[in-house]
Protein backbone atom coordinates (compact mmCIF):
# COMPACT_ATOMS: atom_id res chain seq x y z
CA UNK A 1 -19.15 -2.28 -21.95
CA UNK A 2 -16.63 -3.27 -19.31
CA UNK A 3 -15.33 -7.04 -19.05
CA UNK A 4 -15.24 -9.11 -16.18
CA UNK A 5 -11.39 -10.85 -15.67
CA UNK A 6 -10.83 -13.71 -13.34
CA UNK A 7 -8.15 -12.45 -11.17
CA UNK A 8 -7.54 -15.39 -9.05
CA UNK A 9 -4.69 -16.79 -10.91
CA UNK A 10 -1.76 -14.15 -10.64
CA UNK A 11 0.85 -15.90 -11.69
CA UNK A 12 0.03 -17.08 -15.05
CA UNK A 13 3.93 -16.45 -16.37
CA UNK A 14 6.19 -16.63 -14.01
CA UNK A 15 7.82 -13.24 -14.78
CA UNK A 16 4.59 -11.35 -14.09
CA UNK A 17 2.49 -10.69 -10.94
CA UNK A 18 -0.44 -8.22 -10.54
CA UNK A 19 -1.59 -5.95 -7.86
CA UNK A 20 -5.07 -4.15 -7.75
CA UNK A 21 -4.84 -0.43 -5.92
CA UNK A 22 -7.53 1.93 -4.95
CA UNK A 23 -6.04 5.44 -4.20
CA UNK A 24 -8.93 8.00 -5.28
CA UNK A 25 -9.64 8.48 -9.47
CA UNK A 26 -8.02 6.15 -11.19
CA UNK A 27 -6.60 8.43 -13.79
CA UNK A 28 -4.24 9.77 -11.24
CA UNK A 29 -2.81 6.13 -10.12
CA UNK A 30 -2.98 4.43 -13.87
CA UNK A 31 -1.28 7.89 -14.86
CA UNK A 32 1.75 7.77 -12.72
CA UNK A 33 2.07 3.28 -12.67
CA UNK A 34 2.49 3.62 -16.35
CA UNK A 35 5.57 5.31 -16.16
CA UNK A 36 7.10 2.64 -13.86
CA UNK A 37 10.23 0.27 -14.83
CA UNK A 38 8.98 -3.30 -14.48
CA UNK A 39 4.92 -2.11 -14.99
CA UNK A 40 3.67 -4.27 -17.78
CA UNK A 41 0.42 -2.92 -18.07
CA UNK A 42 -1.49 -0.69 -15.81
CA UNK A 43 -5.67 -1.01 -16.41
CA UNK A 44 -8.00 1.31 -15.15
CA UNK A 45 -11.41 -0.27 -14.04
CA UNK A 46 -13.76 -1.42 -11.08
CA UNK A 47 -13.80 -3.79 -8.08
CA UNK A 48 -14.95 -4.41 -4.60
CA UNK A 49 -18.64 -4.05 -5.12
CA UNK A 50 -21.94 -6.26 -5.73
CA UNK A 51 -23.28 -5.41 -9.05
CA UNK A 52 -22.35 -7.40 -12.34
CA UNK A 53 -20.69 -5.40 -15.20
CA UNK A 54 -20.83 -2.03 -13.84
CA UNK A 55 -20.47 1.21 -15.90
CA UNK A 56 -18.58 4.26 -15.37
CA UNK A 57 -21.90 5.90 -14.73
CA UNK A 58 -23.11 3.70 -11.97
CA UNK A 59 -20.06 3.72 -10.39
CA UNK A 60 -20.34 7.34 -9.92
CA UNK A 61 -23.29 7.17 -8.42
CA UNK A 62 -21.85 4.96 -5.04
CA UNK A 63 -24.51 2.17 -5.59
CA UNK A 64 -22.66 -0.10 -7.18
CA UNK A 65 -20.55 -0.22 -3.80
CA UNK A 66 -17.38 -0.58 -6.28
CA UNK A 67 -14.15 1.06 -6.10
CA UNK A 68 -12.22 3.02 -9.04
CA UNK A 69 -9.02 0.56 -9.20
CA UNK A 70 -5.78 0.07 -10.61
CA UNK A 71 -4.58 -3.34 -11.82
CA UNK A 72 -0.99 -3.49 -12.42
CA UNK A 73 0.87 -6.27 -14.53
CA UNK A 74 4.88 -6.00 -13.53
CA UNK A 75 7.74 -8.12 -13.52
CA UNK A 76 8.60 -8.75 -10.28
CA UNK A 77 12.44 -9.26 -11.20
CA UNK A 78 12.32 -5.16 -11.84
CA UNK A 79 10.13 -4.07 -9.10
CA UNK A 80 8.55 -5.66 -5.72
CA UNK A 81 4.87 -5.91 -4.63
CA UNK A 82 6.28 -3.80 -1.68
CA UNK A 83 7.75 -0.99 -3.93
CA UNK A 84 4.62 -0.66 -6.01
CA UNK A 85 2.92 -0.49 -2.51
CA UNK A 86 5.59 2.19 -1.23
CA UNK A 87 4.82 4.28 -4.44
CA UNK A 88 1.14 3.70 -3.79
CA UNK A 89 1.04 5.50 -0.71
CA UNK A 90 2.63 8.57 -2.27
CA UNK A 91 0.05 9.10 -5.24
CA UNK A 92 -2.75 9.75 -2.81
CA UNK A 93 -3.76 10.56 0.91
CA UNK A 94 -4.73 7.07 2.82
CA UNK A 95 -5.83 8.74 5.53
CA UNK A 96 -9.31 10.06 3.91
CA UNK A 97 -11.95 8.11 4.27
CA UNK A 98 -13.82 7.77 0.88
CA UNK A 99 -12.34 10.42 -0.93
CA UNK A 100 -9.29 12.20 -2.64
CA UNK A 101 -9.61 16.18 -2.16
CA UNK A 102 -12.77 17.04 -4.10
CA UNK A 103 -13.23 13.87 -5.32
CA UNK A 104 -15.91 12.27 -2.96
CA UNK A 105 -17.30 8.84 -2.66
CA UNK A 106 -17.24 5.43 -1.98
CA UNK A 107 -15.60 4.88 -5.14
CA UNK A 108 -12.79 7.01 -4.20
CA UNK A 109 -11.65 4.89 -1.00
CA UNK A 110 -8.21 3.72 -0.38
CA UNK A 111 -8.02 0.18 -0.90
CA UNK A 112 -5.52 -2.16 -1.47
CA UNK A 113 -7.11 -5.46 -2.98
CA UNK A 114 -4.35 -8.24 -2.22
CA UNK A 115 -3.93 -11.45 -4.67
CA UNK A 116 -2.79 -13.45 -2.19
CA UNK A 117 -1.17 -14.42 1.28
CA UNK A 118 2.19 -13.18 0.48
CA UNK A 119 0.61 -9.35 -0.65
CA UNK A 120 -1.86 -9.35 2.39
CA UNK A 121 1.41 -10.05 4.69
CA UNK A 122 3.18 -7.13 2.74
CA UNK A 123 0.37 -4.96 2.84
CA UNK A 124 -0.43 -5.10 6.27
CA UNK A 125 3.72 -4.65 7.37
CA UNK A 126 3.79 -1.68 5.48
CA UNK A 127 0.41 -0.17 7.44
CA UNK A 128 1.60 -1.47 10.42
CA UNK A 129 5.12 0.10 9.51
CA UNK A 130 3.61 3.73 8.29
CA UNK A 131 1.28 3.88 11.60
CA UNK A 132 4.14 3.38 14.08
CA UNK A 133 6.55 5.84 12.06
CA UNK A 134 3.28 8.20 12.16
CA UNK A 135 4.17 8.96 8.78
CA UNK A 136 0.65 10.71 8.39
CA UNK A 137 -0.49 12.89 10.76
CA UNK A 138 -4.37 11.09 10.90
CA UNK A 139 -5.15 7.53 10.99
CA UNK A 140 -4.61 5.40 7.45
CA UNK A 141 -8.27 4.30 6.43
CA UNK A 142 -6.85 1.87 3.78
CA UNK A 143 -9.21 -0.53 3.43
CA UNK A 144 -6.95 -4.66 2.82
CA UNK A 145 -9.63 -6.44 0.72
CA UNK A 146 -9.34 -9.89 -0.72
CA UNK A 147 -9.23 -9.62 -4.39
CA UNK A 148 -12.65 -9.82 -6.39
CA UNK A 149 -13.84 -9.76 -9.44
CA UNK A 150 -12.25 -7.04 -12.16
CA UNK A 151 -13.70 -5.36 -14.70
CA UNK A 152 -11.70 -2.86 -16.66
CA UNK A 153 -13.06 0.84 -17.36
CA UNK A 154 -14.17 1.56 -20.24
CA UNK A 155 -11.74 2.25 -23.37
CA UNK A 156 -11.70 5.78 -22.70
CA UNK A 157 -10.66 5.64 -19.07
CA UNK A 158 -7.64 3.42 -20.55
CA UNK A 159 -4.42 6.22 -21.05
CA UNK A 160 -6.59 8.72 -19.83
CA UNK A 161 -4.29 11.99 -19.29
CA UNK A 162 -2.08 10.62 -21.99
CA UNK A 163 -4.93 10.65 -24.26
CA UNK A 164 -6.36 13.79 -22.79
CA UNK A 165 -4.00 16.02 -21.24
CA UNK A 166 -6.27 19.47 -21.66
CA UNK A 167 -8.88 18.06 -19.81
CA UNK A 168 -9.46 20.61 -17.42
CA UNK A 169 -9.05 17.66 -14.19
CA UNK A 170 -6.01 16.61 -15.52
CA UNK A 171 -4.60 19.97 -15.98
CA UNK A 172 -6.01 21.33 -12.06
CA UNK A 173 -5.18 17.65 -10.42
CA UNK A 174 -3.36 14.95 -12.23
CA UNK A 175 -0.72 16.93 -14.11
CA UNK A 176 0.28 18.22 -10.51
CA UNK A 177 0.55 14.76 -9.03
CA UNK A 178 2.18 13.55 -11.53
CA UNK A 179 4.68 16.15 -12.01
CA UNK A 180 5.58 15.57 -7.94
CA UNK A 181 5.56 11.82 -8.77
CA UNK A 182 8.24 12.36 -11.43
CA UNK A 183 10.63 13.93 -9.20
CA UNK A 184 10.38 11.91 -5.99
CA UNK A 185 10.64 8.59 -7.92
CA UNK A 186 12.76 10.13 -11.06
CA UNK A 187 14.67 6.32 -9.97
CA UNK A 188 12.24 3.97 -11.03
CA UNK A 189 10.58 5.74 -14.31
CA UNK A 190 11.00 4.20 -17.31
């Protein structure tokens, strides 16, 4: 059963923020966020949809009209809202438009789900920054959403390639990623 978290107030201690990411399956963006200096907590789960309480199942099916996310807890005296952005748009391909390689679906869209004014304004520099640099050779299909309702994955989406690292996805696509993560932001693991 998933649970629903008010994410409206993001600055309950003023030592930790929290930004919400959609970059494809979220085992791949939890995966490589975990390892991060200054990431408190990184939570696998849902958002952006209309349905109440979704399931993993549903989700998978595109009708819930949700999003596989990423909600991040960091310190921002470690690490910015615009580094965890700038690492964001390495860990998957923002210019495909509801997908990640074989991974296809609504679920699997780009989407960057912004807690407030100051993370919209960050957000849409760094687009606007990216798309003038043509740092990717097609257009970026991010989607800049207003943050909604969260509700975390199931417990055994939480850790998932830590927990299950000879799954055969993890082995063919997340182990990969990750490994490339590791050594273009060796810098900022913990």
């Amino acid at each position: 059963m998933t649970k629903n978290t008010d994410t409206d107030d993001t600055n309950n201690n003023k030592n930790q923020n929290i930004a919400t990411l959609a970059g494809g399956c979220f085992w791949c963006i939890e995966g490589a966020f975990s390892q991060v200096k200054g990431i408190l907590s990184a939570t696998s789960g849902y958002m952006g949809g209309h349905s109440s309480n979704p399931s993993y199942e549903e989700i998978c099916t595109g009708a819930s009209g949700h999003a596989e996310v990423v909600q991040l807890s960091f310190d921002p005296a470690i690490i910015s809202y615009q580094q965890i952005l700038e690492i964001f748009f390495t860990l998957h391909d923002p210019t495909q438009l509801n997908r990640q390689g074989n991974d296809i679906g609504s679920q699997y869209r780009s989407a960057i789900f912004y807690h407030d004014e100051s993370q919209q304004d960050i957000a849409i520099k760094i687009v606007e920054e990216m798309t003038e640099s043509e740092m990717f050779a097609q257009t970026i299909v991010t989607q800049l959403c207003a943050v909604e309702t969260f509700y975390s994955g199931e417990d055994y989406h939480q850790d998932y390639f830590i927990n299950n690292p000879e799954n055969q996805y993890c082995q063919a696509v997340v182990s990969p990623k990750l490994a490339k993560f590791r050594k273009t932001f060796i810098d900022k693991l913990k």
